[in-house]
N, C-alpha and C. Protein backbone atom coordinates (compact mmCIF):
# COMPACT_ATOMS: atom_id res chain seq x y z
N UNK A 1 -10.36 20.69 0.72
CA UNK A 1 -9.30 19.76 0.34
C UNK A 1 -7.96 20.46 0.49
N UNK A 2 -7.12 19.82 1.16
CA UNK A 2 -5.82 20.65 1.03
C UNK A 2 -4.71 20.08 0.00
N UNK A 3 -3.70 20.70 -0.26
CA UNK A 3 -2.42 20.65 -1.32
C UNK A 3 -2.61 19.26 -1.12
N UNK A 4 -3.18 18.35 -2.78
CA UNK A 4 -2.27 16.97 -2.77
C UNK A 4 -0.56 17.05 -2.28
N UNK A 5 0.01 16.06 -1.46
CA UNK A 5 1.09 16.00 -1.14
C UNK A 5 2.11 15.29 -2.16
N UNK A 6 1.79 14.87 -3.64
CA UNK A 6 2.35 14.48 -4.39
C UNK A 6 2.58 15.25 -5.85
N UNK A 7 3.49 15.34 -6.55
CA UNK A 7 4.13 15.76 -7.32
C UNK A 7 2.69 15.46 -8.61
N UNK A 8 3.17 15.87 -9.70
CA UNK A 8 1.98 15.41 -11.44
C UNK A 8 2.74 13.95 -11.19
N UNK A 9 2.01 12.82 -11.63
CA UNK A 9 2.16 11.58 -12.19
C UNK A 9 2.99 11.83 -13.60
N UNK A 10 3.92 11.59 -13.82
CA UNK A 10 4.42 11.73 -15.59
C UNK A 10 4.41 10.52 -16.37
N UNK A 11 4.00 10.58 -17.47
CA UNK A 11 3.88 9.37 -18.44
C UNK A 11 5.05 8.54 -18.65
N UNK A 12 5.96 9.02 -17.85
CA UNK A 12 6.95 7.45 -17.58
C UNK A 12 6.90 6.64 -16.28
N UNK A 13 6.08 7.43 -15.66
CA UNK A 13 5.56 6.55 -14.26
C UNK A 13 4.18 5.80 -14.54
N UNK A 14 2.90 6.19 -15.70
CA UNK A 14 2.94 5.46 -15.78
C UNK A 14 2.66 4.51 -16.55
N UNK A 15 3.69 4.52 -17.64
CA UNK A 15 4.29 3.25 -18.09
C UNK A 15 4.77 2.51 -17.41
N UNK A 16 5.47 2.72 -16.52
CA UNK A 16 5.95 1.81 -15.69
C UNK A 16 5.02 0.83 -15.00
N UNK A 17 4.24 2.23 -14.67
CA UNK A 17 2.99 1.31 -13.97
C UNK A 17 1.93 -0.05 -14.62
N UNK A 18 2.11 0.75 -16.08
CA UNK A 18 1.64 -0.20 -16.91
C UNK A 18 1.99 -1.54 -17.13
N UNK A 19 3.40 -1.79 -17.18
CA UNK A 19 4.15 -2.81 -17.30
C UNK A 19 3.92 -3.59 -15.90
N UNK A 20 3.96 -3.21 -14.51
CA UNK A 20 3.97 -3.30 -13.63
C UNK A 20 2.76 -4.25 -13.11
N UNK A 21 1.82 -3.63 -13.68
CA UNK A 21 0.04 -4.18 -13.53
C UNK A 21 -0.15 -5.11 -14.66
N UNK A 22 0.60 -4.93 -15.73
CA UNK A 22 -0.48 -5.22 -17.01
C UNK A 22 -1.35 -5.12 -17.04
N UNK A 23 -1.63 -3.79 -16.57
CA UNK A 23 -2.57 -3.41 -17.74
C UNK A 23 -2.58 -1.52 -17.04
N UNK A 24 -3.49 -0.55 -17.77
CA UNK A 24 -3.26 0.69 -17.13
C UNK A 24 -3.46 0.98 -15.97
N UNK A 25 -3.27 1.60 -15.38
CA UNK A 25 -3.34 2.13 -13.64
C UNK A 25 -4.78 3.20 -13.82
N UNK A 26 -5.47 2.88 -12.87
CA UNK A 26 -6.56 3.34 -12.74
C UNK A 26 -6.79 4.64 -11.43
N UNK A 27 -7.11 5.71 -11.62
CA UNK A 27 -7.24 6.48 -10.89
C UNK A 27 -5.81 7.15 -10.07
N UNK A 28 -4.88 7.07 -10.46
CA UNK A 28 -3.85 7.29 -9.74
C UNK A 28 -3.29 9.17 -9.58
N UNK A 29 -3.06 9.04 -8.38
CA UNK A 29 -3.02 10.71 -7.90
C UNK A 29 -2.35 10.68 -7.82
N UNK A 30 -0.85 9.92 -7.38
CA UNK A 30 0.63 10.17 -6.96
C UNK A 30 1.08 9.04 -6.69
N UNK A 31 2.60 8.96 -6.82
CA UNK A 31 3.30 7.77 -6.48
C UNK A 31 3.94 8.50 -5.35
N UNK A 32 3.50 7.04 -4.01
CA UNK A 32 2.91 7.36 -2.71
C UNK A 32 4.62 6.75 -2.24
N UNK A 33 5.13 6.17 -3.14
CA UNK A 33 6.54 5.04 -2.59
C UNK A 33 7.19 4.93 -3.51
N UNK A 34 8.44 5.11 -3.94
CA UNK A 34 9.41 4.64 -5.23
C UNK A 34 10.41 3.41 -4.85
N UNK A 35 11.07 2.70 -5.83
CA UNK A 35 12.18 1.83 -5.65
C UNK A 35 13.38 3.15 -5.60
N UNK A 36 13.93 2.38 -4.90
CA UNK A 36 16.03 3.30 -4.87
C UNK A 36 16.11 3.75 -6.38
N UNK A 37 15.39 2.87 -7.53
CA UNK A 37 16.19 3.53 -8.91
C UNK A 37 15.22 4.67 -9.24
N UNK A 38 14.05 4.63 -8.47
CA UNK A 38 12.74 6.16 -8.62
C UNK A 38 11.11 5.20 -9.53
N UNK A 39 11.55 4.00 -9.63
CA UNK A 39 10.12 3.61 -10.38
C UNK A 39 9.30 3.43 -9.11
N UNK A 40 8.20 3.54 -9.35
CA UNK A 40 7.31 3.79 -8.54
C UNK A 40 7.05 2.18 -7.68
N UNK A 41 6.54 2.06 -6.80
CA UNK A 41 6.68 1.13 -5.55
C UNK A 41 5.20 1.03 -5.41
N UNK A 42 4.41 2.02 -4.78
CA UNK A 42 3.16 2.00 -4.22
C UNK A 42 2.43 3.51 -5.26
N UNK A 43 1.53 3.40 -5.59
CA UNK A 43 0.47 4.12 -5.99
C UNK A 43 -0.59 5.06 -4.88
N UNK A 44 -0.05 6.43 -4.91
CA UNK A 44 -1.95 6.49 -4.46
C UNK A 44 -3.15 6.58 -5.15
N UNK A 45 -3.91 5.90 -4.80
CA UNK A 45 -5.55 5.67 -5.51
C UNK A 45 -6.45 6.92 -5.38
N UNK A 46 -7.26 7.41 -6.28
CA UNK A 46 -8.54 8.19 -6.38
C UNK A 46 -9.15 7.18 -4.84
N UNK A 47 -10.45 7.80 -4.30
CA UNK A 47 -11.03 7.37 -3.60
C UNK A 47 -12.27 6.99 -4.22
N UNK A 48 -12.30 7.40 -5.62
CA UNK A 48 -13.24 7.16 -6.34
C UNK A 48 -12.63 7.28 -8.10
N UNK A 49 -12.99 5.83 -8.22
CA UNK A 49 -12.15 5.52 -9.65
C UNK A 49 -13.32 6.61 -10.87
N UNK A 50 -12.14 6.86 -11.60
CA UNK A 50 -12.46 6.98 -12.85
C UNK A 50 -14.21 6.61 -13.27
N UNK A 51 -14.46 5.43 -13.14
CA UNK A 51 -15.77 5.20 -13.70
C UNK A 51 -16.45 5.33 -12.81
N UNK A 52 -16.32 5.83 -11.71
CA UNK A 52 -17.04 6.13 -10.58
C UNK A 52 -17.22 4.89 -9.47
N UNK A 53 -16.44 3.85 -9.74
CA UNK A 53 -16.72 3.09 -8.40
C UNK A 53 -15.74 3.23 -6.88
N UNK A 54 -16.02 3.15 -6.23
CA UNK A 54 -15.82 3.43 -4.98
C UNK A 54 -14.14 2.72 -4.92
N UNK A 55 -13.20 2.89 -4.13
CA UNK A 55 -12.05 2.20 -4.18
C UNK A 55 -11.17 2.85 -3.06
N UNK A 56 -11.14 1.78 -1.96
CA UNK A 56 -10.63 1.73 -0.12
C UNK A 56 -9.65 2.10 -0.03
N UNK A 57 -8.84 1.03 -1.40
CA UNK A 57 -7.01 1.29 -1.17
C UNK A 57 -6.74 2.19 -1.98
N UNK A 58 -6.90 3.39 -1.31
CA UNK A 58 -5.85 4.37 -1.20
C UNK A 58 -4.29 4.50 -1.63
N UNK A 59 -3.83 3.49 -0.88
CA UNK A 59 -2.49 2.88 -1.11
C UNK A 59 -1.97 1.21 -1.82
N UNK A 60 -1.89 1.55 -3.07
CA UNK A 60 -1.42 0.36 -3.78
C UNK A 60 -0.45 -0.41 -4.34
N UNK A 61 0.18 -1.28 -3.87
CA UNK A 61 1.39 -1.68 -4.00
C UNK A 61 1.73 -2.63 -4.96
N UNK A 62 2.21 -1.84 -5.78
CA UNK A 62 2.76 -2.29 -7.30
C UNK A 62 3.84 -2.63 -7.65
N UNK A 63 4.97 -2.55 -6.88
CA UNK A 63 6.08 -3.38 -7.52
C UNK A 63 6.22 -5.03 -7.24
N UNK A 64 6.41 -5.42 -8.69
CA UNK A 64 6.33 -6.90 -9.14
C UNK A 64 7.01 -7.75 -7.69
N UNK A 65 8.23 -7.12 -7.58
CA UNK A 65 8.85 -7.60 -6.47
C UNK A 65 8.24 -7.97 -4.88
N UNK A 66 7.68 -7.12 -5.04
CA UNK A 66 7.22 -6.38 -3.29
C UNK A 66 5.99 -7.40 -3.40
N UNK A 67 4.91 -7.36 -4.32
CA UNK A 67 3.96 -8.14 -4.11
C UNK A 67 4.02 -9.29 -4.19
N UNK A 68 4.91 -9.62 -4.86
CA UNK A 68 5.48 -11.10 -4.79
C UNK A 68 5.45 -11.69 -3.55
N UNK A 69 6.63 -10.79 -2.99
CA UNK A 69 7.08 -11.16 -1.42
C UNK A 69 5.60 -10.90 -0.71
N UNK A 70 4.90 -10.76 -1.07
CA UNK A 70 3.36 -10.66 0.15
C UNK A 70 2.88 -11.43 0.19
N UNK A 71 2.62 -12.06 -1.00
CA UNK A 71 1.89 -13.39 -1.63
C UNK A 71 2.71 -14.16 -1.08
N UNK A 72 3.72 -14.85 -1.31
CA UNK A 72 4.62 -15.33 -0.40
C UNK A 72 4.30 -15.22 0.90
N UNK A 73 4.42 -14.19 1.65
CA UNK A 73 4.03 -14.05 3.05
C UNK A 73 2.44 -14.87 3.27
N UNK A 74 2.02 -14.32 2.75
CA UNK A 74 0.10 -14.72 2.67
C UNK A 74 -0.04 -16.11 2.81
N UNK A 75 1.04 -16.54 1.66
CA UNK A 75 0.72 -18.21 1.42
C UNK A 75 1.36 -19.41 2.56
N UNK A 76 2.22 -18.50 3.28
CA UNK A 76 3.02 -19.15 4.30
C UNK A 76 1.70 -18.87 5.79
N UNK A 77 0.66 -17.95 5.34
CA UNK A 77 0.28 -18.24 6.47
C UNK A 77 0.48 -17.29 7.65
N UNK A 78 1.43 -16.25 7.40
CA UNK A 78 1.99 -14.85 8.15
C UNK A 78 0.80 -14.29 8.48
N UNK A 79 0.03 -13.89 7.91
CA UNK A 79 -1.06 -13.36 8.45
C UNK A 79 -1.81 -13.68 9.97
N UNK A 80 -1.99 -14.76 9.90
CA UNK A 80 -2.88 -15.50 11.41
C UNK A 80 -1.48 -15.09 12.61
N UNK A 81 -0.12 -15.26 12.08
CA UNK A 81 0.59 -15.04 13.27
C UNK A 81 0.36 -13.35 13.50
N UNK A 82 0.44 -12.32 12.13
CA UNK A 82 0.11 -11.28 12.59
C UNK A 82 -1.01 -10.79 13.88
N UNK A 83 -2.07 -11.69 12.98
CA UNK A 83 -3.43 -11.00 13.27
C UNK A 83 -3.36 -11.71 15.05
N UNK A 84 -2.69 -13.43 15.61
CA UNK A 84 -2.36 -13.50 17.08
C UNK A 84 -1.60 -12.33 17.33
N UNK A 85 -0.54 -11.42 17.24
CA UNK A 85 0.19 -10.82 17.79
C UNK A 85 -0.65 -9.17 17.48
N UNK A 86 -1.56 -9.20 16.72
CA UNK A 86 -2.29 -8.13 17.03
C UNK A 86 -3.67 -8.28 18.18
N UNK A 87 -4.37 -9.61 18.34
CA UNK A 87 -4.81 -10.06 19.19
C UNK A 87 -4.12 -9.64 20.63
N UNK A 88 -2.99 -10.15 20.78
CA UNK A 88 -2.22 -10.17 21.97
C UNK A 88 -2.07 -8.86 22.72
N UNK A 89 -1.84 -8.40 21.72
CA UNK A 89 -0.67 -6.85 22.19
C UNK A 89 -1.40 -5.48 22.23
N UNK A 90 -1.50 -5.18 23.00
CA UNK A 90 -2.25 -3.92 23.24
C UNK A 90 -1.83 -2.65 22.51
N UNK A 91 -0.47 -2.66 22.96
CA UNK A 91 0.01 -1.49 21.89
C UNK A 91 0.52 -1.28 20.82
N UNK A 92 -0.19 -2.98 20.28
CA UNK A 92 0.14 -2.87 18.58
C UNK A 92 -1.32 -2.55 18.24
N UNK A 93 -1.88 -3.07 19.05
CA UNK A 93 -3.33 -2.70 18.74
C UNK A 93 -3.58 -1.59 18.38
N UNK A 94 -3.46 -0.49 19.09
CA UNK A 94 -3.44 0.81 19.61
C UNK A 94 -3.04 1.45 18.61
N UNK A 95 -1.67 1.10 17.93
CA UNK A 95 -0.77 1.85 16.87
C UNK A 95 -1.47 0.71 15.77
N UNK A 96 -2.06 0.21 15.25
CA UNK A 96 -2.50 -0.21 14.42
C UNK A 96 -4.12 0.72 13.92
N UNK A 97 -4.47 1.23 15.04
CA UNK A 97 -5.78 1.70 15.17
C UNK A 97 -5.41 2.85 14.72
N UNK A 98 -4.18 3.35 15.24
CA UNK A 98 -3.81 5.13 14.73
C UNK A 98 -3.38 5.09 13.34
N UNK A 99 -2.85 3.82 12.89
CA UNK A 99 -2.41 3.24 11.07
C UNK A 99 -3.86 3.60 10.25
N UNK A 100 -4.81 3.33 11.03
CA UNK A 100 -6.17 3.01 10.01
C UNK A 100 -6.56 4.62 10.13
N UNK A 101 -6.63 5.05 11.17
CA UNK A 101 -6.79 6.88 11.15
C UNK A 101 -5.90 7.55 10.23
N UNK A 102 -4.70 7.20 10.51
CA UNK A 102 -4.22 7.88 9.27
C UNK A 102 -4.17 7.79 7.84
N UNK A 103 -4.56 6.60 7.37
CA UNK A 103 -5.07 5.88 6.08
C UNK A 103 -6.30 6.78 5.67
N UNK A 104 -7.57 6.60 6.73
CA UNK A 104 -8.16 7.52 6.30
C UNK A 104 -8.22 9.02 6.04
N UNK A 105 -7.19 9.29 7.20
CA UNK A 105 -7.06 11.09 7.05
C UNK A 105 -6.15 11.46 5.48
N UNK A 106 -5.27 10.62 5.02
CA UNK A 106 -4.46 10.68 3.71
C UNK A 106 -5.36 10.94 2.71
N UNK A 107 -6.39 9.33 2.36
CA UNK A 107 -7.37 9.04 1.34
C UNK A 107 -8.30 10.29 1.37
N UNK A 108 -8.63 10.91 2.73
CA UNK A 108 -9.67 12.26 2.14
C UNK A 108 -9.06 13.31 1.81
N UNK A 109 -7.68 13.20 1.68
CA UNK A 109 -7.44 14.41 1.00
C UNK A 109 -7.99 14.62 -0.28
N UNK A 110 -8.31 13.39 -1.09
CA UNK A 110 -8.84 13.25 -2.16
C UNK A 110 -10.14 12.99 -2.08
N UNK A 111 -10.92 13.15 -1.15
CA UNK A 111 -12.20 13.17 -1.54
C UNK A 111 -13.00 12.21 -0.57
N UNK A 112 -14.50 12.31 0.10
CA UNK A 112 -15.15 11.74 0.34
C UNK A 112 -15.71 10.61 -0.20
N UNK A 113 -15.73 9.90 0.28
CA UNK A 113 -17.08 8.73 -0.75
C UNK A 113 -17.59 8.23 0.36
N UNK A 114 -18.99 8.12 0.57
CA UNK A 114 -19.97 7.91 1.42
C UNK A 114 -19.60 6.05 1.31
N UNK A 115 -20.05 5.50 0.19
CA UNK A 115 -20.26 4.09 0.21
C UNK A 115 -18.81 3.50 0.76
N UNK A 116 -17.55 4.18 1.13
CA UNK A 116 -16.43 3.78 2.04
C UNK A 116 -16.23 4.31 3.00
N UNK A 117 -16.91 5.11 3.57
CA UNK A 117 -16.82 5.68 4.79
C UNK A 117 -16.25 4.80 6.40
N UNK A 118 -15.40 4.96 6.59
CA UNK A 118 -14.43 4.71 7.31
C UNK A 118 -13.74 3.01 7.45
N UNK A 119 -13.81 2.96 5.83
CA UNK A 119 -13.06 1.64 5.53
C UNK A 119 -12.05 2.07 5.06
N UNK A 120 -10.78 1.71 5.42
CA UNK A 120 -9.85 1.80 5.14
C UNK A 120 -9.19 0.66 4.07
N UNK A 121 -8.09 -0.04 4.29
CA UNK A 121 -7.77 -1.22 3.53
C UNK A 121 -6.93 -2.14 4.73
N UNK A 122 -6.62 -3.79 4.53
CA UNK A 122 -6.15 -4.61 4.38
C UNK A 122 -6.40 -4.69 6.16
N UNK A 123 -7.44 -4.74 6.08
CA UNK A 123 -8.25 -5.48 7.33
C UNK A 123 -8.54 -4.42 9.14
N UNK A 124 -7.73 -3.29 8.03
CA UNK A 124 -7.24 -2.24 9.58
C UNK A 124 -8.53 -1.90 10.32
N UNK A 125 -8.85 -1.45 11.21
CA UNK A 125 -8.02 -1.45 12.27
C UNK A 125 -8.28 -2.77 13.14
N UNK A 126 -9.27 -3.92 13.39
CA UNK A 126 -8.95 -5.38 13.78
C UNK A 126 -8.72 -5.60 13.59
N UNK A 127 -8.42 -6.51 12.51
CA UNK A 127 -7.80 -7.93 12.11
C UNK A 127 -6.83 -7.33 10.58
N UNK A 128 -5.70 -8.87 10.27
CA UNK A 128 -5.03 -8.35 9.18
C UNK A 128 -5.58 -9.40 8.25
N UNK A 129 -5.85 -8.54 7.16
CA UNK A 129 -6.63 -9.44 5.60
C UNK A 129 -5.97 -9.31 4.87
N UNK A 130 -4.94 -8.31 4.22
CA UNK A 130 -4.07 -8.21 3.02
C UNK A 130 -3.08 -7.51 2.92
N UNK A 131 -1.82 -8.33 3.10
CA UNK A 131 -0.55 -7.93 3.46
C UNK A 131 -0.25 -6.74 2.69
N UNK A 132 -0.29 -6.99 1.06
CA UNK A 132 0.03 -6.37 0.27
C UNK A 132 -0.45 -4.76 0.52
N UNK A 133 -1.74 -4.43 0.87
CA UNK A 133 -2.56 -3.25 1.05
C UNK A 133 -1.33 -2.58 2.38
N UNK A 134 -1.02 -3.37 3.53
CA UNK A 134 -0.38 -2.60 4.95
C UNK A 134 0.80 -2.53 4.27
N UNK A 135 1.57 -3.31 3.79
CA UNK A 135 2.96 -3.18 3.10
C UNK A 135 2.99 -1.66 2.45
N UNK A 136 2.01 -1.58 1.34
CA UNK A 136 1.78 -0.59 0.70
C UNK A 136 1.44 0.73 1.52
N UNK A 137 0.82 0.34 2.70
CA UNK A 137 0.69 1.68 3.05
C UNK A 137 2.08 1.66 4.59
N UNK A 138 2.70 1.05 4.60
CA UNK A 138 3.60 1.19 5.56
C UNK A 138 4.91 1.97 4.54
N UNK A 139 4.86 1.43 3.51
CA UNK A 139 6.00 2.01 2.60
C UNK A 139 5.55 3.56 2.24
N UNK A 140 4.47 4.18 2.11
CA UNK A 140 4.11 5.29 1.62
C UNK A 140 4.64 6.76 3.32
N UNK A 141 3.57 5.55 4.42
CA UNK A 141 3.90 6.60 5.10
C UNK A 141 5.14 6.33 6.11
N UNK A 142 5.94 5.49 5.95
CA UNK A 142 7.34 5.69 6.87
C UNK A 142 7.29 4.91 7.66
N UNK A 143 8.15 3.97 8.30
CA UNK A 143 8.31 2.98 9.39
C UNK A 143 7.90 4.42 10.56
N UNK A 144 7.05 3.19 11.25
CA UNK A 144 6.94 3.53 12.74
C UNK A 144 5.06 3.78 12.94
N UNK A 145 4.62 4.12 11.58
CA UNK A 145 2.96 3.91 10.80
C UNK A 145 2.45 3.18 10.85
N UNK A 146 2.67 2.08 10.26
CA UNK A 146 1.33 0.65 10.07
C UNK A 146 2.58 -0.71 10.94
N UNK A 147 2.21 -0.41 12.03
CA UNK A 147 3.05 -1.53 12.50
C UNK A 147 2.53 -3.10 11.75
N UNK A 148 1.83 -3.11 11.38
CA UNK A 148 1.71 -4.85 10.90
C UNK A 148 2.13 -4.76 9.16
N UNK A 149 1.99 -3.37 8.77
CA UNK A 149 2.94 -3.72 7.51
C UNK A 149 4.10 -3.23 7.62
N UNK A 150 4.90 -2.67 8.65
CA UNK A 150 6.56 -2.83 9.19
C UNK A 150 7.04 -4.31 9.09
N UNK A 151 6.15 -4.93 9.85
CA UNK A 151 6.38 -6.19 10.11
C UNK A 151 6.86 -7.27 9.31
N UNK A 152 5.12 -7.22 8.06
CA UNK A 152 5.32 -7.87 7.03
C UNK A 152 6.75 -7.73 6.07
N UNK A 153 7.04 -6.17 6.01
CA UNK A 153 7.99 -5.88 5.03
C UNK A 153 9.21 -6.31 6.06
N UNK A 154 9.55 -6.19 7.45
CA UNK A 154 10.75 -6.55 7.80
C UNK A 154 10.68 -8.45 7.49
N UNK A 155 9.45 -9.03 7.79
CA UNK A 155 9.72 -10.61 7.34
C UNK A 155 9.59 -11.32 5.67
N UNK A 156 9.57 -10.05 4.74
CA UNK A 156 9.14 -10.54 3.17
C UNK A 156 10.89 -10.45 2.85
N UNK A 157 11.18 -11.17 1.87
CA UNK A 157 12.31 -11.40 1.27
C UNK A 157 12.56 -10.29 0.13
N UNK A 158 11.46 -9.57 -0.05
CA UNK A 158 12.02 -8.15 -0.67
C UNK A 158 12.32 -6.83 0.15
N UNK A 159 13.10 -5.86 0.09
CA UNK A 159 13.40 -4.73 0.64
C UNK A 159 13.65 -3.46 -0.17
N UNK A 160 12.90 -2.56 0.29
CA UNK A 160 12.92 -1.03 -0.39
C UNK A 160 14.44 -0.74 -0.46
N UNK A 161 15.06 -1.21 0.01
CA UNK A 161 16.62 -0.88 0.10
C UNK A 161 17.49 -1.14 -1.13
N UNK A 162 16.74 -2.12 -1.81
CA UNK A 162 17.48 -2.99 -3.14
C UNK A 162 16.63 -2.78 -4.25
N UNK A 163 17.09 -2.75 -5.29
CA UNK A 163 16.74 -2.36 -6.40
C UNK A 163 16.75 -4.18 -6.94
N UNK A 164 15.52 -4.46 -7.89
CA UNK A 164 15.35 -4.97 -8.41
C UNK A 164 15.44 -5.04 -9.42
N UNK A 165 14.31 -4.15 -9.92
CA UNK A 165 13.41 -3.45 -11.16
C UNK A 165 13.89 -3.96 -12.45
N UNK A 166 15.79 -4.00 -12.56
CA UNK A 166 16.04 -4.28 -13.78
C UNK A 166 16.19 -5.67 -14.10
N UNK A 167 15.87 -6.87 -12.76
CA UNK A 167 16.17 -8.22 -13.25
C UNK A 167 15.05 -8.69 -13.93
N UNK A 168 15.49 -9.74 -14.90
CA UNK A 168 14.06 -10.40 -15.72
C UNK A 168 13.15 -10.61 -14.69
N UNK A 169 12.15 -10.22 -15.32
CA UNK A 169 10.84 -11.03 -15.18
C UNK A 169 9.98 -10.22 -13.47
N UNK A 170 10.75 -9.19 -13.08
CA UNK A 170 10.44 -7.80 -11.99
C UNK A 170 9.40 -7.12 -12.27
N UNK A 171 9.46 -7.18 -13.91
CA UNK A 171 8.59 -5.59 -14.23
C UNK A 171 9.64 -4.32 -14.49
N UNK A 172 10.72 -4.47 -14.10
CA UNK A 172 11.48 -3.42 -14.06
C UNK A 172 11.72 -3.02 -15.77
């Protein structure tokens, strides 16, 4: 296993997180993404929770805001245009396929688990199933990574750029 790439979790991250989920955060190794004000954005996951069950996403995307805007995306239906324009395009294909390699090469830093073995999350590397999961992991590892959660986050009405956190009803 080499150096987790994340800092200790501190008990104001997660409270935050707490507030964030309602209810506690489960298995969490590092906050993988922050908002501009530093509360945490995306989670990284154990690859194997706490009580021992198995768990894909790696990368979990927790701000009230952000998932909002996915669900939103989801419910409009964004997905099927994704998943045509990942159909279509060869070299989204391609860089979508290298998104899911690197998802997995991250998640084993923390550990094997046989019963997920080379599942990644949110439909990678064919098809797209859950915005929220590519969002989350496009925000952790940097535009130019999970091209279909670039995407999502350039067409969701929330942006890592703006701080939310402190308006009612955010989580902030």
């Amino acid at each position: 296993m080499t150096t987790p790439p994340y800092p200790p979790v501190s008990d104001a991250d997660l409270a935050v997180l707490r507030e964030q989920l309602g209810r506690p955060a489960r298995g969490v190794v590092g906050i993988a993404a922050r908002c501009v004000c530093g509360n945490p954005t995306v989670v990284a996951t154990s690859p194997r929770l706490p009580d021992g069950t198995p768990f894909p996403t790696f990368y979990y995307l927790t701000h009230p805001a952000a998932t909002a805007a996915m669900s939103m995306l989801e419910a409009d239906h964004v997905m099927r245009e994704l998943s045509e324009e990942l159909a279509a395009d060869e070299d989204v294909a391609a860089a979508y396929q290298r998104a899911h390699e690197s998802y997995l090469r991250d998640r084993a830093q923390f550990g094997d688990v046989d019963e997920i073995a080379g599942i990644s999350a949110g439909g990678m590397p064919t098809r797209v199933k859950c915005l929220h999961a590519l969002a989350g992991h496009a925000l952790a590892a940097g535009p130019g990574v999970n091209p279909i959660g670039d995407r999502a986050l350039a067409m969701s009405s929330w942006s890592p750029a703006r701080c939310v956190c402190a308006q009612p009803g955010s989580g902030g």
